[in-house]
N, C-alpha and C. Protein backbone atom coordinates (compact mmCIF):
# COMPACT_ATOMS: atom_id res chain seq x y z
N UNK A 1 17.10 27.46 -29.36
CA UNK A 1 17.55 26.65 -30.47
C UNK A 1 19.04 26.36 -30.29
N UNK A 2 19.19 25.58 -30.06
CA UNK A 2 20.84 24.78 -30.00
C UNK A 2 21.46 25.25 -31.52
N UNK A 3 22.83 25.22 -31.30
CA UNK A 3 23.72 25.59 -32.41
C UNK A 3 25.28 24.80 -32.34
N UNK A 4 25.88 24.58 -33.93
CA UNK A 4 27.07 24.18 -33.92
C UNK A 4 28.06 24.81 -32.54
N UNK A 5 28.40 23.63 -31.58
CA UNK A 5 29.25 24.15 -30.37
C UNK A 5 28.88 24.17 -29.02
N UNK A 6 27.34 23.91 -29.30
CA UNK A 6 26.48 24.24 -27.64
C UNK A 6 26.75 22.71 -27.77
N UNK A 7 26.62 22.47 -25.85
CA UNK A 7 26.47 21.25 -25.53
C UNK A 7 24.60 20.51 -25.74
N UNK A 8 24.50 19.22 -26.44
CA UNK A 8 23.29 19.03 -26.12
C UNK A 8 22.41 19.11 -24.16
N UNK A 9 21.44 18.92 -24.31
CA UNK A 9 20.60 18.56 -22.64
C UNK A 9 20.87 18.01 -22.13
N UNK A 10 20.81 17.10 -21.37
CA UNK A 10 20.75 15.91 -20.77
C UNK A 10 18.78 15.74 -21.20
N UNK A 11 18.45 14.56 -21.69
CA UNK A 11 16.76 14.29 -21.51
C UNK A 11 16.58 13.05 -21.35
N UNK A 12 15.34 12.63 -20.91
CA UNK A 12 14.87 11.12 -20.72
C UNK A 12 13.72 10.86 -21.33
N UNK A 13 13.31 9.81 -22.19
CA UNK A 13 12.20 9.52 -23.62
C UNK A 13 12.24 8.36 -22.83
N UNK A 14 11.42 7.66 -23.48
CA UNK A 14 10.75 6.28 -23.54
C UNK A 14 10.67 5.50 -25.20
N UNK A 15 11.90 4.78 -25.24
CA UNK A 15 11.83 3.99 -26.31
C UNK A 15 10.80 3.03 -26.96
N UNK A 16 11.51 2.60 -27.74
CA UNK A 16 10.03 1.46 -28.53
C UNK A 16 9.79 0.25 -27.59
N UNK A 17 10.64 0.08 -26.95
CA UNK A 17 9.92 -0.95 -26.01
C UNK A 17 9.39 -0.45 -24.59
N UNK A 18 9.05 0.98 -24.60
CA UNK A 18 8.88 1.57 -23.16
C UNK A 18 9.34 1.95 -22.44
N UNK A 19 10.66 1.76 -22.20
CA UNK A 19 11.87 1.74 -21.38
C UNK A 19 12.37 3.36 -21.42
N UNK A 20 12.22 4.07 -20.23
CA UNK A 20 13.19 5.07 -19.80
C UNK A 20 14.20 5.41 -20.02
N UNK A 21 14.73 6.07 -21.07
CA UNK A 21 16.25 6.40 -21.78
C UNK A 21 16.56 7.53 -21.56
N UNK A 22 17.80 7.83 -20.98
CA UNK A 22 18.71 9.03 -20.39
C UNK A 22 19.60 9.25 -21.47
N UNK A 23 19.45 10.34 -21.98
CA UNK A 23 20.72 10.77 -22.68
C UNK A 23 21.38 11.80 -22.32
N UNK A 24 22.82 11.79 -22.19
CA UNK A 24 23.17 13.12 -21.68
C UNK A 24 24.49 13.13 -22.39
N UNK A 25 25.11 14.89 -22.11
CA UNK A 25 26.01 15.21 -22.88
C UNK A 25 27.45 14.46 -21.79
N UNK A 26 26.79 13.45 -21.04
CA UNK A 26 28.34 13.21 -20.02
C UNK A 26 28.52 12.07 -20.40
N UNK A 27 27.67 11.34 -21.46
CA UNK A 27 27.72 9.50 -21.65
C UNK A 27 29.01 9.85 -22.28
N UNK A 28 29.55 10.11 -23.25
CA UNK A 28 30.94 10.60 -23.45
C UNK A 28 30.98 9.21 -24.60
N UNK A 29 29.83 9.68 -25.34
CA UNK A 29 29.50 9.00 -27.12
C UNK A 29 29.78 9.91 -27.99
N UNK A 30 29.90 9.49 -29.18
CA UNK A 30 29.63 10.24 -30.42
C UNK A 30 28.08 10.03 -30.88
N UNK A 31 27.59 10.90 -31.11
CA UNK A 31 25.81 10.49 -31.40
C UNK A 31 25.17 11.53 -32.61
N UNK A 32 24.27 10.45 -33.35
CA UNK A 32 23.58 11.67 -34.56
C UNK A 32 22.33 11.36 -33.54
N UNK A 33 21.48 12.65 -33.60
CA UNK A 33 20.47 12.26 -32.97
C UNK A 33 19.80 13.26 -33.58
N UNK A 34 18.57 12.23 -34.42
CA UNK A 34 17.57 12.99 -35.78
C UNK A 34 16.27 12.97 -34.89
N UNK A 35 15.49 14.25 -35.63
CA UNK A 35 13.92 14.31 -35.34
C UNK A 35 13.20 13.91 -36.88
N UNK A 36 12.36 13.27 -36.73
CA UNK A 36 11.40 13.31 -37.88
C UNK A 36 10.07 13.08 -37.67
N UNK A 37 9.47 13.44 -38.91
CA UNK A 37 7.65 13.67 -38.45
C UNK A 37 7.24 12.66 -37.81
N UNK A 38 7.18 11.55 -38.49
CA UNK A 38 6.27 10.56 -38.27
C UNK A 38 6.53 8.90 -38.89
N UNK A 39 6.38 7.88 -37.79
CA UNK A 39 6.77 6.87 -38.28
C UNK A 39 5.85 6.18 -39.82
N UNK A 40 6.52 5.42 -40.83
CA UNK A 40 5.94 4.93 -41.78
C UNK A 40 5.25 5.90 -43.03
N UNK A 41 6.22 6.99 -42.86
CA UNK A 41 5.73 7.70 -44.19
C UNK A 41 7.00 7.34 -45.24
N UNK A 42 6.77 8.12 -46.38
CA UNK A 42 7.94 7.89 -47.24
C UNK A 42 9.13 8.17 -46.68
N UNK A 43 9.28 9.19 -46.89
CA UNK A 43 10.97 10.04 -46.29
C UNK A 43 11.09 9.82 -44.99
N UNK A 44 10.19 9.47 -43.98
CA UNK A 44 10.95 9.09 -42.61
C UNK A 44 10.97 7.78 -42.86
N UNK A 45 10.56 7.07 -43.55
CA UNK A 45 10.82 5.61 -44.06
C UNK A 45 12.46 5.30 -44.45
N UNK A 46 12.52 6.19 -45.51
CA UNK A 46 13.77 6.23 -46.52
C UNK A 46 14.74 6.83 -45.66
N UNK A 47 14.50 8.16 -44.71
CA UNK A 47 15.56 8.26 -43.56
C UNK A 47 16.48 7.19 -42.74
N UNK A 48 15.08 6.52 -42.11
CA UNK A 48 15.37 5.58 -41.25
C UNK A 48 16.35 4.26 -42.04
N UNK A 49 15.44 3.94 -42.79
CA UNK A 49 15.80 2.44 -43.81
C UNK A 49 17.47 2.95 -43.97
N UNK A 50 17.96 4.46 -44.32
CA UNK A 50 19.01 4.48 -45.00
C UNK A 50 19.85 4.65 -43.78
N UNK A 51 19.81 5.13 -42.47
CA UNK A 51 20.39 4.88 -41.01
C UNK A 51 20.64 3.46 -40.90
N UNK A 52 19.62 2.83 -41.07
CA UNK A 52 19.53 1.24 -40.96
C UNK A 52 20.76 0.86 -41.96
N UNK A 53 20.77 1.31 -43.14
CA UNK A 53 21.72 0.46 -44.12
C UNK A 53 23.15 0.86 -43.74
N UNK A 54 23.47 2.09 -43.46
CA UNK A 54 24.90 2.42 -43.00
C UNK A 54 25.15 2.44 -41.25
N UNK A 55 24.60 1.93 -40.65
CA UNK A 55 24.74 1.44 -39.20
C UNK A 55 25.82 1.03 -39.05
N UNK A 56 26.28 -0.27 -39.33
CA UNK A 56 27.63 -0.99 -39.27
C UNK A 56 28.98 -0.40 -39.09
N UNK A 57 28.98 1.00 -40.32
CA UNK A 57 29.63 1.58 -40.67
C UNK A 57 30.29 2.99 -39.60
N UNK A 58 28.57 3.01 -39.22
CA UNK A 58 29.13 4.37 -38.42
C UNK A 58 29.00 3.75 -37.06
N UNK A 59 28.57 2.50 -36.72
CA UNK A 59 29.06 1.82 -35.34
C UNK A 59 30.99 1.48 -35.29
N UNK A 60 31.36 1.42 -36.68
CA UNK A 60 32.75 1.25 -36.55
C UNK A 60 33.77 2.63 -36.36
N UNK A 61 32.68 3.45 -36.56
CA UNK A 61 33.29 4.98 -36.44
C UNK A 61 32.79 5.37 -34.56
N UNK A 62 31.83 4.08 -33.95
CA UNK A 62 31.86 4.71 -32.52
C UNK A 62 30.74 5.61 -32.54
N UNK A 63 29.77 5.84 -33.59
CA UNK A 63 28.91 6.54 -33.49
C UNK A 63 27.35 5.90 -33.24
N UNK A 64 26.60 6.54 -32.13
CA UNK A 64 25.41 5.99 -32.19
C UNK A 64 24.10 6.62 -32.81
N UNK A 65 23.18 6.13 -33.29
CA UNK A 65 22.29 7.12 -33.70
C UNK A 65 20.51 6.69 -32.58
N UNK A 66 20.25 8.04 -32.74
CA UNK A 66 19.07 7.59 -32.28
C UNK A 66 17.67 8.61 -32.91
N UNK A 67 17.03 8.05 -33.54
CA UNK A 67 15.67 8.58 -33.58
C UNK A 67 14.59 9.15 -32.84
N UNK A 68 14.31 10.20 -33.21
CA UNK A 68 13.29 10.86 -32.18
C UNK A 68 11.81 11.45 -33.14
N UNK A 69 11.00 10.94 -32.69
CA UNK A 69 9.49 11.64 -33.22
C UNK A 69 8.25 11.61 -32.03
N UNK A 70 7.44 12.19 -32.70
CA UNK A 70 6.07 12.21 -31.09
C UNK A 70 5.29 10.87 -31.68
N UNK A 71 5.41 10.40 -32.76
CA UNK A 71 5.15 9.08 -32.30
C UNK A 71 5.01 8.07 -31.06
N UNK A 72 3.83 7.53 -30.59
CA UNK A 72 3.89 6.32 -29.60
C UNK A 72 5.13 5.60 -29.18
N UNK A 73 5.22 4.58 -28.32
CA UNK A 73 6.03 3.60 -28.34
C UNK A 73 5.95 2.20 -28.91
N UNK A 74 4.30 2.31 -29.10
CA UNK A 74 3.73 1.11 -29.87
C UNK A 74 4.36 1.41 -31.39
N UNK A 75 3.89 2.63 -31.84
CA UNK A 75 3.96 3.08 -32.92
C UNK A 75 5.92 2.84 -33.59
N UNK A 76 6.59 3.14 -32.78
CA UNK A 76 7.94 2.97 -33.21
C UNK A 76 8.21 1.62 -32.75
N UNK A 77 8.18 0.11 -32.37
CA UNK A 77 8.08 -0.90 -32.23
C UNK A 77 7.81 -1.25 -33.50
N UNK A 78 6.24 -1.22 -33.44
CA UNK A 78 5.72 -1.76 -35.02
C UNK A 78 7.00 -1.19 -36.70
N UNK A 79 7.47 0.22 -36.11
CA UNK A 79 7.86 0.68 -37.53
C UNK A 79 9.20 0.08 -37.07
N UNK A 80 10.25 -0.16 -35.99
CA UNK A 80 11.39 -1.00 -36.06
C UNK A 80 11.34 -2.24 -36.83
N UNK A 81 10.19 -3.07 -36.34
CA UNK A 81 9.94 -4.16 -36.55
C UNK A 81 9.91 -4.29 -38.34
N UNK A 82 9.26 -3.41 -39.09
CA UNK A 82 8.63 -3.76 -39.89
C UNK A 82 9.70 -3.79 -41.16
N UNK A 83 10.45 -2.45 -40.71
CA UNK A 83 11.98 -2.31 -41.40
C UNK A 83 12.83 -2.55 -40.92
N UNK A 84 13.21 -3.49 -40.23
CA UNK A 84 14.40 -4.15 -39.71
C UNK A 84 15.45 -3.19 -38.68
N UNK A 85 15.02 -1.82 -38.11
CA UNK A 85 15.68 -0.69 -38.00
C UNK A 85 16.63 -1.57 -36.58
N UNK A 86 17.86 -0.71 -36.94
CA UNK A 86 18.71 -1.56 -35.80
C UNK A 86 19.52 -0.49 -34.84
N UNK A 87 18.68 0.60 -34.60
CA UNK A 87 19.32 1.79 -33.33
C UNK A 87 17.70 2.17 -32.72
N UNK A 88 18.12 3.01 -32.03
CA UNK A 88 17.17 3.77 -30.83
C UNK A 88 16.13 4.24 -31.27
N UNK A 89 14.53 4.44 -31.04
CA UNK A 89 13.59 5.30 -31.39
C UNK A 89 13.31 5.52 -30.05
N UNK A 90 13.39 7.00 -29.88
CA UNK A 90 12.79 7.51 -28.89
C UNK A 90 11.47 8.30 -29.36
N UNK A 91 10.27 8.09 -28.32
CA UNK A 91 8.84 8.91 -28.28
C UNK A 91 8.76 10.33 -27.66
N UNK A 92 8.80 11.22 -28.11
CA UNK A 92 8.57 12.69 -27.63
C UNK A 92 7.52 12.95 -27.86
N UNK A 93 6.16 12.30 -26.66
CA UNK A 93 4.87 12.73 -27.68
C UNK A 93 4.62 13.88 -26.99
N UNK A 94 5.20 15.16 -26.51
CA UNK A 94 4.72 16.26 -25.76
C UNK A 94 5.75 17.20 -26.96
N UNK A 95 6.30 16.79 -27.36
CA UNK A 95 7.32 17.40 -28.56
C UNK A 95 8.46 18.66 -27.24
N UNK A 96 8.53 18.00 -26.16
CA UNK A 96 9.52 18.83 -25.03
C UNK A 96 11.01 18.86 -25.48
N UNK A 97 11.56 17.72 -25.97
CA UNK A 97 12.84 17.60 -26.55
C UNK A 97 13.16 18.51 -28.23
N UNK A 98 11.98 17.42 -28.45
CA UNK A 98 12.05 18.49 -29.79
C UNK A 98 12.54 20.31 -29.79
N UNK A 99 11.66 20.46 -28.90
CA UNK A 99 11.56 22.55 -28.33
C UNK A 99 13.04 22.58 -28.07
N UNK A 100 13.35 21.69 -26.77
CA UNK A 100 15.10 21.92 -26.42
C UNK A 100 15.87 21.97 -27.65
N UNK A 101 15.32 21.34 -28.64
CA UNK A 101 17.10 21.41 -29.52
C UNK A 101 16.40 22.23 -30.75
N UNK A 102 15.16 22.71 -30.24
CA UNK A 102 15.06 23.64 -31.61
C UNK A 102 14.58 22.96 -33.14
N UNK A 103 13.97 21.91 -33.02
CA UNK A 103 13.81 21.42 -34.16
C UNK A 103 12.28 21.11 -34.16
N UNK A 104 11.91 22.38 -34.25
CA UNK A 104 9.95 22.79 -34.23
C UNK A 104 9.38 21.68 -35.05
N UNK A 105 8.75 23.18 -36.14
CA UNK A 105 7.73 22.97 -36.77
C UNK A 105 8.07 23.60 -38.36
N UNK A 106 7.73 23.05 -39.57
CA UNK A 106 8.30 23.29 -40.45
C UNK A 106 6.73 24.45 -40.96
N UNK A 107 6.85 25.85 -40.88
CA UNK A 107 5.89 26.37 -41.05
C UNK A 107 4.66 26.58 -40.05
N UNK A 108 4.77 26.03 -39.31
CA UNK A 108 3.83 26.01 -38.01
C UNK A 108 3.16 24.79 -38.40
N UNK A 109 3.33 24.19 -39.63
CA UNK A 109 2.46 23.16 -39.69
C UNK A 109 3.01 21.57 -39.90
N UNK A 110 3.82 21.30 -39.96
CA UNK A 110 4.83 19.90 -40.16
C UNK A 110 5.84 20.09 -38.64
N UNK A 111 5.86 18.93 -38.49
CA UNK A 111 7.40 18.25 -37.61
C UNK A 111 8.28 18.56 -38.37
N UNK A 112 9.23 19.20 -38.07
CA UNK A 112 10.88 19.51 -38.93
C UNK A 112 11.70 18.34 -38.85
N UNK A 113 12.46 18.08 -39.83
CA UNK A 113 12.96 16.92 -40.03
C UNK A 113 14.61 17.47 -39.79
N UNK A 114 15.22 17.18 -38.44
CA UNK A 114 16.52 17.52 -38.34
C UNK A 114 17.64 16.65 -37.69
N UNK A 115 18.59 17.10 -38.18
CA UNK A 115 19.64 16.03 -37.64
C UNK A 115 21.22 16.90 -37.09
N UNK A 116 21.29 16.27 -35.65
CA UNK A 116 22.52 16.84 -35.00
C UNK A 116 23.10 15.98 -34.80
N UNK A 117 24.66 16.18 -35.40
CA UNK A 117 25.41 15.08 -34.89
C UNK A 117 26.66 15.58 -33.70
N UNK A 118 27.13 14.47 -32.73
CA UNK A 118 27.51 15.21 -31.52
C UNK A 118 29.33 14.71 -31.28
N UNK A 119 30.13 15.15 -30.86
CA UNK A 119 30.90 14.79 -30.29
C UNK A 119 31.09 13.59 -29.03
N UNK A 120 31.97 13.51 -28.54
CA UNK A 120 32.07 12.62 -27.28
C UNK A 120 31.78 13.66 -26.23
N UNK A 121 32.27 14.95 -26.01
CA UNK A 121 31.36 15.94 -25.04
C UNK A 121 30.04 16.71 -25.26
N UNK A 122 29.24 15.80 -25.85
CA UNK A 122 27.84 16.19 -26.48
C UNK A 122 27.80 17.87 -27.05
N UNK A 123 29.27 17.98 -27.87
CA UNK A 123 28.85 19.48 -28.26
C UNK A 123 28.32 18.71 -29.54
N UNK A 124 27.75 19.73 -30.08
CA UNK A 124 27.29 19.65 -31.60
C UNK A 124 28.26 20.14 -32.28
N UNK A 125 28.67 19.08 -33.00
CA UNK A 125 29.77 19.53 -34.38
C UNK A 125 28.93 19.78 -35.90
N UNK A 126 27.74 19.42 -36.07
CA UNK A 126 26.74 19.34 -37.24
C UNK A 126 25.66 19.58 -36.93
N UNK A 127 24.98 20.56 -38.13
CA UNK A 127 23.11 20.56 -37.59
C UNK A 127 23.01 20.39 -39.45
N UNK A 128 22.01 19.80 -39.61
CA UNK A 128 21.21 19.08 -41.06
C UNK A 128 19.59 19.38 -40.68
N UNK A 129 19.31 20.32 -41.77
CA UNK A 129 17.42 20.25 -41.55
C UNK A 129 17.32 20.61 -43.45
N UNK A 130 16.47 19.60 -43.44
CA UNK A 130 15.57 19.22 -45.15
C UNK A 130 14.35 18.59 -44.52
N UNK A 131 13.54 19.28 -44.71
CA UNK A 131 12.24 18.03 -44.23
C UNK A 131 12.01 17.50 -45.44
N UNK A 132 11.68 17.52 -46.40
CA UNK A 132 11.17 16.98 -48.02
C UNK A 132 12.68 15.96 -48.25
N UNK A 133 13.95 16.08 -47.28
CA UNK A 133 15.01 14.68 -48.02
C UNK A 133 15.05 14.12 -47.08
N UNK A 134 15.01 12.77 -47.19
CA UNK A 134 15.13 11.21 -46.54
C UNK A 134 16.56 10.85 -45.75
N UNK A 135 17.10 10.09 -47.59
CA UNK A 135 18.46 9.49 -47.63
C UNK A 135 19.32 10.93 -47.35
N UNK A 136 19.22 12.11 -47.90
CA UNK A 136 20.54 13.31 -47.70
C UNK A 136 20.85 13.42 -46.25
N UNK A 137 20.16 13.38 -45.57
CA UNK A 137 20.34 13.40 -43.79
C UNK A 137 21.70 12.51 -43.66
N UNK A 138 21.33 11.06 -44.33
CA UNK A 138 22.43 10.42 -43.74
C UNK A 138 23.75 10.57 -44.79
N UNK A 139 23.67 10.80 -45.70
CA UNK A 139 24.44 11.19 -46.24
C UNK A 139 25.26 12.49 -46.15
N UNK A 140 24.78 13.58 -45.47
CA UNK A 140 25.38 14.51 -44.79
C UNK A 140 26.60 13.69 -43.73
N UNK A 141 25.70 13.00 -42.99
CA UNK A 141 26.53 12.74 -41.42
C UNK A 141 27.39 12.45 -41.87
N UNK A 142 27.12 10.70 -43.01
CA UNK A 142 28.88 10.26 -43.78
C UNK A 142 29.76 10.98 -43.67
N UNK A 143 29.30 12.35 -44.88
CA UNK A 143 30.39 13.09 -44.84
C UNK A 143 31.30 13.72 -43.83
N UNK A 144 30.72 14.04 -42.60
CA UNK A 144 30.94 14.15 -41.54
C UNK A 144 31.85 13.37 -40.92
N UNK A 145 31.49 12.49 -40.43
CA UNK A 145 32.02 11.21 -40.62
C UNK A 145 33.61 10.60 -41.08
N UNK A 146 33.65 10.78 -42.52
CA UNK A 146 34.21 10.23 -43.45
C UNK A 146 35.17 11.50 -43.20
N UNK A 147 34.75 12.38 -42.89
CA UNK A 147 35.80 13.61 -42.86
C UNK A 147 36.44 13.71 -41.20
N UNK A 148 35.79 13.03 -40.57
CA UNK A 148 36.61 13.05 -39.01
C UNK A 148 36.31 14.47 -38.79
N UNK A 149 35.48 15.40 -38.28
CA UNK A 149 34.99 16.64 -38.00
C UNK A 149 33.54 16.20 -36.68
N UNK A 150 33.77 14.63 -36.97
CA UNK A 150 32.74 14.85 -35.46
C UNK A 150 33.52 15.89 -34.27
């Protein structure tokens, strides 16, 4: 389980359009990079939608975000599409990434709903886990954010 200070992995997903995505702690970004259950439920709805609404904001802060669930690639296409979402969905359908950063299973029985946000040397300056809140995820990072503590 990763913690405030460890560097993230380096891993490679397959986005909503299929495409092979490398992330590593050497791209030398600032990055929130959330897990959630499943595309098109409420709260990963209201997660996403509310990433979507403050995007602008934290692209002017240099920050990228990217989504991660074992969702398809079809499956996160259709849910970009449907809510206008305007950052990354990556597919972990073996849930391998998920394991790396520690963001299981909520009870052995749910996807945990978590959010790490990273420095420019992919340490983790923030960890956020609520699976039952949506919008508080991103409203954590703000604060984050808004406080310059990436």
């Amino acid at each position: 389980m990763l913690a405030v200070g460890d560097r993230i992995p380096e891993f490679s997903l397959k986005n909503q359009e299929g495409n092979l995505i490398t992330i590593s702690p050497k791209d030398k970004r600032y990055r929130v990079i959330y897990f959630y259950p499943m595309d098109n439920t409420r709260k990963c709805t209201e997660q996403a939608c509310s990433f979507r609404d403050w995007q602008d904001e934290l692209i002017e802060k240099g920050v990228e975000v990217i989504g991660i669930s074992a969702d398809s690639t079809t499956s996160h296409l259709k849910f970009k599409a449907k809510h206008s979402l305007n950052f990354l969905l990556l597919s972990d359908t073996g849930g391998k990434v998920r394991r790396l950063f520690g963001a299981t299973t909520f009870f052995g029985l749910l996807p945990s709903r978590k959010t790490f946000v990273t420095n420019e040397n992919g340490e983790i300056t923030f960890i956020y886990e609520a699976l039952f809140e949506g919008k508080e995820h991103v409203n954590e990072v703000l604060k984050q954010v808004e406080s310059s503590t990436l």
